[in-house]
C-alpha atoms as a PDB file:
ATOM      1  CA  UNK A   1     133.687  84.188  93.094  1.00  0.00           C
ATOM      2  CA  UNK A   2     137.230  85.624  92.684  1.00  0.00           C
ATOM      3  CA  UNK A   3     139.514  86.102  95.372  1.00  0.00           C
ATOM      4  CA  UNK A   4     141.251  89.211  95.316  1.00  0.00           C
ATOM      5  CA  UNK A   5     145.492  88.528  95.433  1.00  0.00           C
ATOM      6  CA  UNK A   6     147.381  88.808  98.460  1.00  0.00           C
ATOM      7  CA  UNK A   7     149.308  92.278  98.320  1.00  0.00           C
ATOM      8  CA  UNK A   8     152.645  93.518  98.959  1.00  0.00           C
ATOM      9  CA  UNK A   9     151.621  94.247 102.601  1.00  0.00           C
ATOM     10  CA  UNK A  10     154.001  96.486 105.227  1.00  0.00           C
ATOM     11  CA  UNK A  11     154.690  95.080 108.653  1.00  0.00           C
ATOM     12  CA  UNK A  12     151.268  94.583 110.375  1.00  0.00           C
ATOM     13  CA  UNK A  13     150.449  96.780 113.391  1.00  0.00           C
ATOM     14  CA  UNK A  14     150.036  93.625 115.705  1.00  0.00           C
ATOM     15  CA  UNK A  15     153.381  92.479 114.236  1.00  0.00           C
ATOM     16  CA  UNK A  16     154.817  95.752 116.369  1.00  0.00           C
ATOM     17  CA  UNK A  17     152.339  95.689 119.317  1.00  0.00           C
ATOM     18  CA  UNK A  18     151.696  92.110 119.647  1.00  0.00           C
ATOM     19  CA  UNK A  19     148.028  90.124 119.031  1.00  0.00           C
ATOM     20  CA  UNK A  20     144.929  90.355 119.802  1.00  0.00           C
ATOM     21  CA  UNK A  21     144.864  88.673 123.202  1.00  0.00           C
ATOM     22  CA  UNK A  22     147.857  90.489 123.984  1.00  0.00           C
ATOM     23  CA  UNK A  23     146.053  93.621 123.573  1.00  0.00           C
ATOM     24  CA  UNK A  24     143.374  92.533 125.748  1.00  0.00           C
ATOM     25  CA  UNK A  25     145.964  91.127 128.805  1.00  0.00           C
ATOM     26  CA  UNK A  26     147.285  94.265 128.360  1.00  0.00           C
ATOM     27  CA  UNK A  27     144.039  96.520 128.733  1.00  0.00           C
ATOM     28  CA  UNK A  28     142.446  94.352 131.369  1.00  0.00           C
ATOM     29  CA  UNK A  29     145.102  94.398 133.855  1.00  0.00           C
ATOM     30  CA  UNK A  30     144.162  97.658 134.457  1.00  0.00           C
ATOM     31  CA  UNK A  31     140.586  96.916 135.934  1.00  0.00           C
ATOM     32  CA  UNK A  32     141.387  93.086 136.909  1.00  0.00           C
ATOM     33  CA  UNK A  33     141.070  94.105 140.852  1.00  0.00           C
ATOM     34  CA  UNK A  34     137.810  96.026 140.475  1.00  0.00           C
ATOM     35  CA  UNK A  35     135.939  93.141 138.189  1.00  0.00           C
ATOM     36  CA  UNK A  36     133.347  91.052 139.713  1.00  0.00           C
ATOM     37  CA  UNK A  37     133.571  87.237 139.478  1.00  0.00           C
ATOM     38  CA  UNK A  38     130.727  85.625 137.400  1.00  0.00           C
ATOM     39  CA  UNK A  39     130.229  84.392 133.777  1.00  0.00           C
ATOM     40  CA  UNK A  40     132.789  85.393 131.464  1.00  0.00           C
ATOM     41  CA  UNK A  41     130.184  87.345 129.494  1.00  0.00           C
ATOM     42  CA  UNK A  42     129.152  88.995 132.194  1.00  0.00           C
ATOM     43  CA  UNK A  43     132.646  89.915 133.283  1.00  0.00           C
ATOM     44  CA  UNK A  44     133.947  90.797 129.731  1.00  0.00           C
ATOM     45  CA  UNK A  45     130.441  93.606 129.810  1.00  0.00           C
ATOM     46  CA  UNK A  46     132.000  95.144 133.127  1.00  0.00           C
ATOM     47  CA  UNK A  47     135.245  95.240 131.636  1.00  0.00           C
ATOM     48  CA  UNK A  48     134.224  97.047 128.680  1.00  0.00           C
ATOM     49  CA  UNK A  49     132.503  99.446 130.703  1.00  0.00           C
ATOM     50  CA  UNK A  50     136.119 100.451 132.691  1.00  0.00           C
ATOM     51  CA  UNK A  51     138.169 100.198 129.712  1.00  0.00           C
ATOM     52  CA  UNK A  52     139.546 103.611 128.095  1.00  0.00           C
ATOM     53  CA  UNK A  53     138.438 104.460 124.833  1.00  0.00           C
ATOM     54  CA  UNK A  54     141.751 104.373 123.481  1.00  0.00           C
ATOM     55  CA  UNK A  55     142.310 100.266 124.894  1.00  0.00           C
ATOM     56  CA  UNK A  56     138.975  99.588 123.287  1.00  0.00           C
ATOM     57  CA  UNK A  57     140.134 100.799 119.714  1.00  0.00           C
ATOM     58  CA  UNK A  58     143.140  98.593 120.047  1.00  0.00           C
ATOM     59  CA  UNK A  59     141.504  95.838 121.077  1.00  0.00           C
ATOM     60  CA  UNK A  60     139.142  96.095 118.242  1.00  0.00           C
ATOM     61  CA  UNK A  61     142.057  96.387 116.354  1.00  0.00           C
ATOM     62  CA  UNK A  62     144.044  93.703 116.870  1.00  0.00           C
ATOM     63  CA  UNK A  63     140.891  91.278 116.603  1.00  0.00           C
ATOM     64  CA  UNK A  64     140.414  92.789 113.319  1.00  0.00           C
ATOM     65  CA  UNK A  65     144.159  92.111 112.159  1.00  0.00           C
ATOM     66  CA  UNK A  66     143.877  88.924 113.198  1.00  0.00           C
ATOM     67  CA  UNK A  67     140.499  88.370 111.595  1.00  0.00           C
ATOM     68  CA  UNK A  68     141.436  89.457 108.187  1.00  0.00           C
ATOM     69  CA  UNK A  69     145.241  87.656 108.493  1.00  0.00           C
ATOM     70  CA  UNK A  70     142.946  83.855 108.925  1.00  0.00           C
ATOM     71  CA  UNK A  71     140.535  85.319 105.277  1.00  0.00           C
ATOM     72  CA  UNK A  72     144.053  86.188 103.848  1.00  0.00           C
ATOM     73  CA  UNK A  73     145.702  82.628 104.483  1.00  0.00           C
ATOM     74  CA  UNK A  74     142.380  80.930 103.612  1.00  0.00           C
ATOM     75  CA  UNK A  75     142.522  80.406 100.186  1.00  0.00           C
ATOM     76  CA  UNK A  76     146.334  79.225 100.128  1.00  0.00           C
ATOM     77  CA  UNK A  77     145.356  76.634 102.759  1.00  0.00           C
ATOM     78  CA  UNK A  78     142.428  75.387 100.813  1.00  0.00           C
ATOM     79  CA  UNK A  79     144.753  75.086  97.925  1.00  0.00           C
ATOM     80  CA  UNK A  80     147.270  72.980 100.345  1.00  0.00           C
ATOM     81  CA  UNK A  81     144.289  70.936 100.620  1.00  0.00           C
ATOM     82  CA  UNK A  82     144.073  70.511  96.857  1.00  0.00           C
ATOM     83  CA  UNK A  83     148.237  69.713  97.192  1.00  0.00           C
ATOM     84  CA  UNK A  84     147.351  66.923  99.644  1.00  0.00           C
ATOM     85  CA  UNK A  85     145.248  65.245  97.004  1.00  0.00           C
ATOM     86  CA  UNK A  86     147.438  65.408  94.496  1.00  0.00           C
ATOM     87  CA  UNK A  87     150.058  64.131  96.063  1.00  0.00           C
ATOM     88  CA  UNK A  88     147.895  60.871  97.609  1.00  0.00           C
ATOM     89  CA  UNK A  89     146.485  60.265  94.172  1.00  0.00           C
ATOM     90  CA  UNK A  90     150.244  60.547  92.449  1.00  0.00           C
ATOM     91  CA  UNK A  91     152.300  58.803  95.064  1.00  0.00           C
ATOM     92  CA  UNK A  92     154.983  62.152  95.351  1.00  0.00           C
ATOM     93  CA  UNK A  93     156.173  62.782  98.587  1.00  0.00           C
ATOM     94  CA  UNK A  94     157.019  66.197 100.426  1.00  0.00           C
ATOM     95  CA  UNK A  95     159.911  67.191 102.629  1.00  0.00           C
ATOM     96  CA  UNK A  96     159.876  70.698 103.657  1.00  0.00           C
ATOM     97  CA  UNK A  97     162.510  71.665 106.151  1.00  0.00           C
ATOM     98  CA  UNK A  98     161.682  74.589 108.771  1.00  0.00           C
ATOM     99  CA  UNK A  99     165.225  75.932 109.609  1.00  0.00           C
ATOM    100  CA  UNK A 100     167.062  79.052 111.679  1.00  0.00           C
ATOM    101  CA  UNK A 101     167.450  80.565 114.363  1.00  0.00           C
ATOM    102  CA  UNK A 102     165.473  80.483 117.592  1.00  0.00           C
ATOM    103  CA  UNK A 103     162.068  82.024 117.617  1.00  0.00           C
ATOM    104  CA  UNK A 104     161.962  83.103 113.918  1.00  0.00           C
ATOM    105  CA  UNK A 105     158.934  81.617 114.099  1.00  0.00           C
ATOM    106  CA  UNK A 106     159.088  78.031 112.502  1.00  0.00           C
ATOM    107  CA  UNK A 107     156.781  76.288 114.595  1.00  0.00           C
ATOM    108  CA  UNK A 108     153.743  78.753 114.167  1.00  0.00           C
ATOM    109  CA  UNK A 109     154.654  78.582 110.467  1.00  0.00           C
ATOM    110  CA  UNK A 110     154.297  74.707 110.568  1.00  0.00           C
ATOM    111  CA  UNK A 111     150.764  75.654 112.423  1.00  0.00           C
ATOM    112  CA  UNK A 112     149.353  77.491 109.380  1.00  0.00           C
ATOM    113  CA  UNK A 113     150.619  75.610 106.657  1.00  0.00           C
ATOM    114  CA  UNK A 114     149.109  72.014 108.796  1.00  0.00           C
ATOM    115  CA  UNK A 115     145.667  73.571 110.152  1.00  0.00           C
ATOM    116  CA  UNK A 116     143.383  71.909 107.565  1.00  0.00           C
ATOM    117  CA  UNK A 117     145.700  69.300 105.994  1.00  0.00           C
ATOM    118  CA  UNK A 118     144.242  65.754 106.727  1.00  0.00           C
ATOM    119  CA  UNK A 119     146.104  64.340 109.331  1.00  0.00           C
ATOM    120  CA  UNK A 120     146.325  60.979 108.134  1.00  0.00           C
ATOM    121  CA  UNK A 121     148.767  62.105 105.092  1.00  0.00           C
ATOM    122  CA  UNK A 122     150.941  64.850 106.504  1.00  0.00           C
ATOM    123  CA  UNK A 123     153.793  64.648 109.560  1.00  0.00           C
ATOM    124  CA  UNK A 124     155.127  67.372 111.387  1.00  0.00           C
ATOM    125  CA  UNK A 125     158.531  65.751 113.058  1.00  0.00           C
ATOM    126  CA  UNK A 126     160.629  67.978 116.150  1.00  0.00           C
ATOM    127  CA  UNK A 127     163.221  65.909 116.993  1.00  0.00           C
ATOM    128  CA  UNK A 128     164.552  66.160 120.462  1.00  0.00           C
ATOM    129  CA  UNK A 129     168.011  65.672 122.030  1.00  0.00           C
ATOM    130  CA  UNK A 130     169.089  62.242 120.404  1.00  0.00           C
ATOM    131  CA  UNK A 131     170.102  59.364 122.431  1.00  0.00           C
ATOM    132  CA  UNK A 132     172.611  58.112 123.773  1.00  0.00           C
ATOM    133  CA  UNK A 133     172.162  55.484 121.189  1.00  0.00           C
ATOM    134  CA  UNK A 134     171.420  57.480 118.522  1.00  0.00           C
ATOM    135  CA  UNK A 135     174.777  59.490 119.283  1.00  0.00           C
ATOM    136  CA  UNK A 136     176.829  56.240 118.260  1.00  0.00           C
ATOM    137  CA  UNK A 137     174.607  56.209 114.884  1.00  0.00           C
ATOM    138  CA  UNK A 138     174.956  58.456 111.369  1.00  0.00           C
ATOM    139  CA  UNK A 139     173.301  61.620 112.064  1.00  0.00           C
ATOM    140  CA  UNK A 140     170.809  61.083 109.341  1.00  0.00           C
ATOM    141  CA  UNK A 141     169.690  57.753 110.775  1.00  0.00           C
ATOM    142  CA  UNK A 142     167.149  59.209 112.591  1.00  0.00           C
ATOM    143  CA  UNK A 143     165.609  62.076 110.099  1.00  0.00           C
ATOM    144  CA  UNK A 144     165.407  58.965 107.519  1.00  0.00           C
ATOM    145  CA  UNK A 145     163.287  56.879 109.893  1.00  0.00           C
ATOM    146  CA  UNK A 146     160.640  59.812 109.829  1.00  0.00           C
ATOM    147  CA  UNK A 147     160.872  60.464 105.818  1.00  0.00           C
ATOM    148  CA  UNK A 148     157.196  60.332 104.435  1.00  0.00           C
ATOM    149  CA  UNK A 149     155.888  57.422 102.119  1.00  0.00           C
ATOM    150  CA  UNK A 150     153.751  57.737  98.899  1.00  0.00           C
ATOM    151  CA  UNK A 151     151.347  60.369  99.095  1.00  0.00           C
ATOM    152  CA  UNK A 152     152.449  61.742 101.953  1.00  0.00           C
ATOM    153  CA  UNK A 153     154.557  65.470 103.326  1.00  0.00           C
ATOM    154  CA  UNK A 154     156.589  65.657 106.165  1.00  0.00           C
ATOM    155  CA  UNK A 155     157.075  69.187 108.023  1.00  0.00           C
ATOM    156  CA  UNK A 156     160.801  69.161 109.995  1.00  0.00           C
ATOM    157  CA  UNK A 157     160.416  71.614 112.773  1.00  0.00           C
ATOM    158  CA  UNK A 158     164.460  71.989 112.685  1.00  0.00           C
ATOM    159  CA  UNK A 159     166.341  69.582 110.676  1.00  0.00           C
ATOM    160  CA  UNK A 160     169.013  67.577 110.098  1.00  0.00           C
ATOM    161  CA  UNK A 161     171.165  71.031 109.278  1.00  0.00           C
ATOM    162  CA  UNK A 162     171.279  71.471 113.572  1.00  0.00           C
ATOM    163  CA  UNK A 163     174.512  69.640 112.753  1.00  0.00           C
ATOM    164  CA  UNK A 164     175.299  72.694 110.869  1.00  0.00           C
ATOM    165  CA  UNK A 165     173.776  75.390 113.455  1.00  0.00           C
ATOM    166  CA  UNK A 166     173.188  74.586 116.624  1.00  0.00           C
ATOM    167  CA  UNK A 167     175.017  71.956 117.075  1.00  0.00           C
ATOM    168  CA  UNK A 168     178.588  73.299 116.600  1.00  0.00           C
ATOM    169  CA  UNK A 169     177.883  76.847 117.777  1.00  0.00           C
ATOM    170  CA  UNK A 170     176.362  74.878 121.415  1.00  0.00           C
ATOM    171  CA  UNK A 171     179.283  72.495 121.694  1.00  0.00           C
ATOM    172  CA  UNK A 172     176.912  69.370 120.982  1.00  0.00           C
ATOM    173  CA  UNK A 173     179.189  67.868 117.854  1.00  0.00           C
ATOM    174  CA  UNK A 174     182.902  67.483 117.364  1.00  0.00           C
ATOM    175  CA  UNK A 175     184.735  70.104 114.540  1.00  0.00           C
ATOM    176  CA  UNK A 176     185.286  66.934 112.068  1.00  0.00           C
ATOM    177  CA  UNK A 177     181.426  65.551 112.529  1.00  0.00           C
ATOM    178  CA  UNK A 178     180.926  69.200 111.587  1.00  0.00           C
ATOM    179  CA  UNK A 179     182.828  69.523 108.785  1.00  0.00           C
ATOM    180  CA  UNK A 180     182.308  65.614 107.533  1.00  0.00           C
ATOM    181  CA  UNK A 181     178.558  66.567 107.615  1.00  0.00           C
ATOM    182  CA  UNK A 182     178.769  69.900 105.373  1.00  0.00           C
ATOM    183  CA  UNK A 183     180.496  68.293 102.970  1.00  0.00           C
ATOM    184  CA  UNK A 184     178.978  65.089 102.442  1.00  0.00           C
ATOM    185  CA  UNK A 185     174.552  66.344 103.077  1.00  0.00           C
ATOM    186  CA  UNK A 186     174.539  67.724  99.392  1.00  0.00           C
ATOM    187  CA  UNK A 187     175.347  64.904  97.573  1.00  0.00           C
ATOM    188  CA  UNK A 188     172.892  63.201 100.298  1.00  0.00           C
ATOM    189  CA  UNK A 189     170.119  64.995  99.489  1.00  0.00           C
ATOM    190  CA  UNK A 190     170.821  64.787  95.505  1.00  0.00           C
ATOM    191  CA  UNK A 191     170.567  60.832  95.481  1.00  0.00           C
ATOM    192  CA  UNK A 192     167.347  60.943  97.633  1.00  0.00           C
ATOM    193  CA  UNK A 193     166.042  63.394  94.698  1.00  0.00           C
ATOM    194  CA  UNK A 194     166.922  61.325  92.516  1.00  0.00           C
ATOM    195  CA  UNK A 195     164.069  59.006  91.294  1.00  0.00           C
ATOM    196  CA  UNK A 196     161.957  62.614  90.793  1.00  0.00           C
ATOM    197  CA  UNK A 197     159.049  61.305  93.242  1.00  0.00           C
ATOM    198  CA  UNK A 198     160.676  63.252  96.447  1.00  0.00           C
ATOM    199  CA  UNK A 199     160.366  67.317  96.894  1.00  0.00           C
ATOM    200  CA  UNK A 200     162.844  68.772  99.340  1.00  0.00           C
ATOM    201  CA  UNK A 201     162.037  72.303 100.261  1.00  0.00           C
ATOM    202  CA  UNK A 202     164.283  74.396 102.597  1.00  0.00           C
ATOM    203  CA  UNK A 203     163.257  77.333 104.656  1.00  0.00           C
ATOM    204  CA  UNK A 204     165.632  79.690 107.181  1.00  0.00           C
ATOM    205  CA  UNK A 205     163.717  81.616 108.860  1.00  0.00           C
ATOM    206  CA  UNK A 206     165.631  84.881 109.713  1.00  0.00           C
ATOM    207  CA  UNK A 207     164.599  86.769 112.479  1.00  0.00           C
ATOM    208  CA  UNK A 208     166.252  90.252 113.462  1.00  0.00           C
ATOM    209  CA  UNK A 209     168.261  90.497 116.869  1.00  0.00           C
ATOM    210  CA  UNK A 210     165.973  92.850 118.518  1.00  0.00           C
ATOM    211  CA  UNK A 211     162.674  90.664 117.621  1.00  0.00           C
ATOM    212  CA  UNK A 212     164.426  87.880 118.964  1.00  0.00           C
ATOM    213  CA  UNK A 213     165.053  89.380 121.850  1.00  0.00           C
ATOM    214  CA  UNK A 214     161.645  90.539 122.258  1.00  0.00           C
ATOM    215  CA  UNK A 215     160.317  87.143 121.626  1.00  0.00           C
ATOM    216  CA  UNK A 216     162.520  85.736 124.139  1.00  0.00           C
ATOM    217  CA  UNK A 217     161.432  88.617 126.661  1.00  0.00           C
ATOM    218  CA  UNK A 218     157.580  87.303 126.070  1.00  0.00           C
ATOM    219  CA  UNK A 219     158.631  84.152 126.607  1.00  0.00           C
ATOM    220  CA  UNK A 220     160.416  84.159 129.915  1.00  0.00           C
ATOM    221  CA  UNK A 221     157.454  86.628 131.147  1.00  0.00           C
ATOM    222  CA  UNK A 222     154.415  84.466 129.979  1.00  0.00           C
ATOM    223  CA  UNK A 223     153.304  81.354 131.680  1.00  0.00           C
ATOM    224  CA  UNK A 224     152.091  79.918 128.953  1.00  0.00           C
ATOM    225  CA  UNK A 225     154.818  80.184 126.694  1.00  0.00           C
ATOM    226  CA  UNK A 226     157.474  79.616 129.374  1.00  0.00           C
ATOM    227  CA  UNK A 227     158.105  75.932 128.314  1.00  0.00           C
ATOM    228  CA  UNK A 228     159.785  77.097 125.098  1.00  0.00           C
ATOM    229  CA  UNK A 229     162.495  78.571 126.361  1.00  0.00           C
ATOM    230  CA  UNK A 230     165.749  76.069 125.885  1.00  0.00           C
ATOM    231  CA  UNK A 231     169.371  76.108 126.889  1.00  0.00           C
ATOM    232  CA  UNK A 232     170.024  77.059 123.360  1.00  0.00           C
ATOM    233  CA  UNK A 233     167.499  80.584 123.759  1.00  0.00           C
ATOM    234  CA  UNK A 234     169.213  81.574 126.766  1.00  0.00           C
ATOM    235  CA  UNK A 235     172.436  82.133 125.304  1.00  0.00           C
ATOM    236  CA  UNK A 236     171.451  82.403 121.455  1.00  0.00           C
ATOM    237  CA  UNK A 237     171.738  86.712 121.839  1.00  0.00           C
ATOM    238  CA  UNK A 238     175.602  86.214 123.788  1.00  0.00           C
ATOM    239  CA  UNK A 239     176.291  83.866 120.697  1.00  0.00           C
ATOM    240  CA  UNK A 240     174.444  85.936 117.658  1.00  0.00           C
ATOM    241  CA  UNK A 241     177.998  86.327 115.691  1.00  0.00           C
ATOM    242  CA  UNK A 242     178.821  82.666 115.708  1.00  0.00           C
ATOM    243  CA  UNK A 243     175.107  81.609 114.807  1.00  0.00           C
ATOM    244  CA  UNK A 244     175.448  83.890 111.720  1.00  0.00           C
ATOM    245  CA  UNK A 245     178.567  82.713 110.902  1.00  0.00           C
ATOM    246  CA  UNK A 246     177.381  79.311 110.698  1.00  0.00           C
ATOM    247  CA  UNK A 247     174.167  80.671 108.779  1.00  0.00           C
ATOM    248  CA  UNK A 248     176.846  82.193 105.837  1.00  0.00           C
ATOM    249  CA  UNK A 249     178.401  79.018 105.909  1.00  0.00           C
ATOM    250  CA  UNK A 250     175.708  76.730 105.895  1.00  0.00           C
ATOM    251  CA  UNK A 251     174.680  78.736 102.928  1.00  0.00           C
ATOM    252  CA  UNK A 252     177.968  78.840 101.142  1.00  0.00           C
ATOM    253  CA  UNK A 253     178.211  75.285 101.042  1.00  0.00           C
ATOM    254  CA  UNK A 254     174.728  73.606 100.570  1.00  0.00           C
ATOM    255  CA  UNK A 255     172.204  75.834  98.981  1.00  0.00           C
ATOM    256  CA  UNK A 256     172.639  74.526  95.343  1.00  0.00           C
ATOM    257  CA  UNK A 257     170.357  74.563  91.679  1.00  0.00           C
ATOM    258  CA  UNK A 258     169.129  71.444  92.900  1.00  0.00           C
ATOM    259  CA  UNK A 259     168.624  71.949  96.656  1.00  0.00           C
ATOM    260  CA  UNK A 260     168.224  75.750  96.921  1.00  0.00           C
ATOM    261  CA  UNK A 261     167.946  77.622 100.560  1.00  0.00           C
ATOM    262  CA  UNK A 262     165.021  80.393 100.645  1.00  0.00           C
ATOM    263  CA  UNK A 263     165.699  82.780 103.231  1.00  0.00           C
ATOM    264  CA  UNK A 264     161.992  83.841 104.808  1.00  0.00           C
ATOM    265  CA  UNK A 265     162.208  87.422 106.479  1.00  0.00           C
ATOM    266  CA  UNK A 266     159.967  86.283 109.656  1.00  0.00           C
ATOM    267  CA  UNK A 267     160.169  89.683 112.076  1.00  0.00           C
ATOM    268  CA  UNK A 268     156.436  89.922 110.525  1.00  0.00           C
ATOM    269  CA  UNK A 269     155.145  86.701 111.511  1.00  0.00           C
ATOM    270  CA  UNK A 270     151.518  87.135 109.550  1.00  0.00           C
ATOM    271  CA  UNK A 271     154.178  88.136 106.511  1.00  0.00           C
ATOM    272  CA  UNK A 272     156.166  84.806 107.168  1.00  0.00           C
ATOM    273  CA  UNK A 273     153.410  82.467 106.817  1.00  0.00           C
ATOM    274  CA  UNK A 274     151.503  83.851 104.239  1.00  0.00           C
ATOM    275  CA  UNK A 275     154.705  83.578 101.856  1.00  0.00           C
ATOM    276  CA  UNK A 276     155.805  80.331 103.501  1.00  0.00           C
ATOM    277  CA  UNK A 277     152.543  79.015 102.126  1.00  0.00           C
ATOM    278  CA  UNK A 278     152.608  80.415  99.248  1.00  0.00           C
ATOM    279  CA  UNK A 279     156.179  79.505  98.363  1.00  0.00           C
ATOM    280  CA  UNK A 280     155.209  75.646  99.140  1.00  0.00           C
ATOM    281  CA  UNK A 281     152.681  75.766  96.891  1.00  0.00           C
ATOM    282  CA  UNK A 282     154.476  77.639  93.766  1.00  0.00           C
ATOM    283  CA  UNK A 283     157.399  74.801  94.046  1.00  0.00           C
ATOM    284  CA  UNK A 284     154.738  72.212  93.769  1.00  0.00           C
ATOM    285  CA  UNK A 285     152.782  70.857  90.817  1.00  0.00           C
ATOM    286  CA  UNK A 286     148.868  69.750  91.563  1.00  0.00           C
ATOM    287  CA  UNK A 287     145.717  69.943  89.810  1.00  0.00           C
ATOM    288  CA  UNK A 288     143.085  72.871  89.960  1.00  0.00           C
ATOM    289  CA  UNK A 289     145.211  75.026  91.151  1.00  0.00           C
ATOM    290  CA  UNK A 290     143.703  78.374  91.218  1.00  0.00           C
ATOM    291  CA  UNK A 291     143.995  81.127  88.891  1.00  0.00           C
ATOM    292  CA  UNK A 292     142.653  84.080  90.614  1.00  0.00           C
ATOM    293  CA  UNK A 293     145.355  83.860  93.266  1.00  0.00           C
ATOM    294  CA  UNK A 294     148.507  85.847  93.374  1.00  0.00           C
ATOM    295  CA  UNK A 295     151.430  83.183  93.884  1.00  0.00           C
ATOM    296  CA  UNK A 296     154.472  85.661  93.407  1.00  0.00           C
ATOM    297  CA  UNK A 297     156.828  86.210  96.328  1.00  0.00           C
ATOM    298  CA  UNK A 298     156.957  89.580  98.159  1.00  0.00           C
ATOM    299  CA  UNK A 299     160.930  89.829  97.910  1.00  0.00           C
ATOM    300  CA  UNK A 300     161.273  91.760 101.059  1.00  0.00           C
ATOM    301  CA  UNK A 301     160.207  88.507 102.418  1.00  0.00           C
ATOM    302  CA  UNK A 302     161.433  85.685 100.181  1.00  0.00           C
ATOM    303  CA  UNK A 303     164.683  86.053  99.488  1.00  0.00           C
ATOM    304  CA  UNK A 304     167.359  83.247  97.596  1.00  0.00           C
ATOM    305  CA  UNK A 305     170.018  81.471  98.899  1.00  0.00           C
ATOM    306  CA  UNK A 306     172.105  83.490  96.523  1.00  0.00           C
ATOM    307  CA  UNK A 307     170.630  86.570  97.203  1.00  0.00           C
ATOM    308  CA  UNK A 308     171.409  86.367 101.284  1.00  0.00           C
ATOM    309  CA  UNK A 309     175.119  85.255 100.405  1.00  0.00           C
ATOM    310  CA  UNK A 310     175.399  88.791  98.221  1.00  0.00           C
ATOM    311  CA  UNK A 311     173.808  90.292 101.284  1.00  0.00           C
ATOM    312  CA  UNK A 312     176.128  89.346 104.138  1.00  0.00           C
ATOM    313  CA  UNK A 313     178.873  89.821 101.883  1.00  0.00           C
ATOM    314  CA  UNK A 314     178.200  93.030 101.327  1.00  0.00           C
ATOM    315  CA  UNK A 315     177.560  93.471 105.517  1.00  0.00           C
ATOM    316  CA  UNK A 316     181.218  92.129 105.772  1.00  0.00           C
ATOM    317  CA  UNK A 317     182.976  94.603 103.593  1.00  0.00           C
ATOM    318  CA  UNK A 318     181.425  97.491 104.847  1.00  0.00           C
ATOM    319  CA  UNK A 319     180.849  96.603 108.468  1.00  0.00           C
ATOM    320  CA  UNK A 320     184.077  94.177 108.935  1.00  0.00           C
ATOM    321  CA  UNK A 321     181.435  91.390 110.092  1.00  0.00           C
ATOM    322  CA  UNK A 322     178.130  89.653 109.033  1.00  0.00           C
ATOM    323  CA  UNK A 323     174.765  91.430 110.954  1.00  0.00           C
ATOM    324  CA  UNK A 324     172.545  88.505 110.698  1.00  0.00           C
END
């Protein structure tokens, strides 16, 4: 059976209008008050009755996007599966690092690329607030302790480069523990590359100020999701400028050949995985790879270290200031 390549897709429609349960919180609020209590099917058949024509369509919609966006990721996870074997058998390890700004969509990333890896070889690490104790250490001390072994990948849901971001922008490090860190994590992450059995992959996620903003807007309006909003969300609009000021630097002075930045366009979150996955898997060697699958980036999504720094360049001559 042949699987027909990904394409060169446009921004999906539930990447504008939001998913497929959004749809339906959205439609249903409508006839919540007039809906008898009973069995969920039962309910979701009186529902349907008192639902417009036009909510139905973009309900069924939706669940289609969201249907074919799971059979579109399917066969790059089953070939992260073949990854994870590879790397058991061969003893190589995996670091990939899941940078940028606040929700730009790392952690659902993380979700896609993890959802059929066995769990037994594969971390994915979120470091919290460090210690008191762990504020007296080296600031790598406590990313080391979580490095993987033999056989193994590690996922960093932000990194050791929040001494680079959020760190400095939010206060939370000195100027010199700023500036001693940028110019010594380089040669760092050289010498842990060193012996050829380590692959460090880094990802910034770049989202746009006005998805942000609607993220954040979902966020402080939805229960469920109300948890994720931090300190750091709350004033990460008010402090846009100096986060992408610390993005140009943080680019300027540690993507290199041998630890290269990919910038990952993430406004289009189905967009964002798919190439996220795919990009993991083109940096990697493994066995039976497959060779019906298209494994080339879409560059409106994937974009180089080098290629971002020509970009806000260019922002900053014509605009007097970098947009993002």
């Amino acid at each position: 059976m042949t699987t027909r390549p990904a394409k060169k897709s446009k921004p999906t429609t539930s990447a504008k209008t939001g998913g497929a349960a959004a749809q339906i919180r959205k439609a249903v609020s409508r006839v919540l008050e007039d809906l008898p209590a009973g069995e969920p099917l039962e309910t979701a058949r009186s529902a349907h009755k008192q639902l417009k024509k036009s909510e139905v369509q973009r309900i069924v919609k939706s669940a289609l996007a969201r249907h074919f966006e799971h059979e579109e990721l399917s066969p790059y996870q089953a070939e992260l599966i073949k990854l994870q074997s590879h790397i058991e058998k061969t003893g190589k390890k995996i670091i990939v690092l899941f940078d940028g700004r606040d929700a730009s969509g790392k952690g659902g990333t993380i979700r896609r690329v993890a959802r059929y890896l066995n769990e037994k070889r594969y971390r994915s690490v979120a470091l919290g607030k460090p210690t008191k104790e762990q504020e007296t250490e080296l600031h790598m001390k406590r990313y080391i302790e979580c490095f993987p072994h033999a056989g193994e990948m590690v996922l960093f849901d932000r990194s050791w480069y929040n001494r680079a971001m959020v760190e400095p922008v939010m206060g939370f490090c000195t100027a010199r523990q700023y500036r001693e860190f940028i110019q010594r994590v380089v040669g760092y992450e050289e010498r842990l590359l060193a012996d050829g059995t380590t692959n460090l992959i880094k990802l910034y996620f770049s989202v746009s100020k006005e998805e942000q903003q609607r993220r954040f807007e979902r966020r402080a309006n939805d229960p469920l999701r109300k948890w994720k909003l931090s300190e750091v969300d709350l004033q990460a609009q008010a402090l846009w400028d100096e986060f992408t000021e610390k993005k140009y630097r943080l680019l300027q002075k540690t993507h290199t050949k041998k630890t290269p930045w990919y910038i990952i366009r993430s406004d289009d979150k189905r967009l964002a995985r798919r190439e996220t996955i795919k990009l993991i898997l083109r940096h990697n060697s493994y066995r039976g790879r497959s060779r019906s699958l298209d494994f080339e980036p879409d560059k409106n999504v994937v974009v180089s270290g080098t290629r971002e720094l020509r970009i806000m360049e260019k922002q900053r001559r014509k605009y007097g200031r970098f947009l993002g």
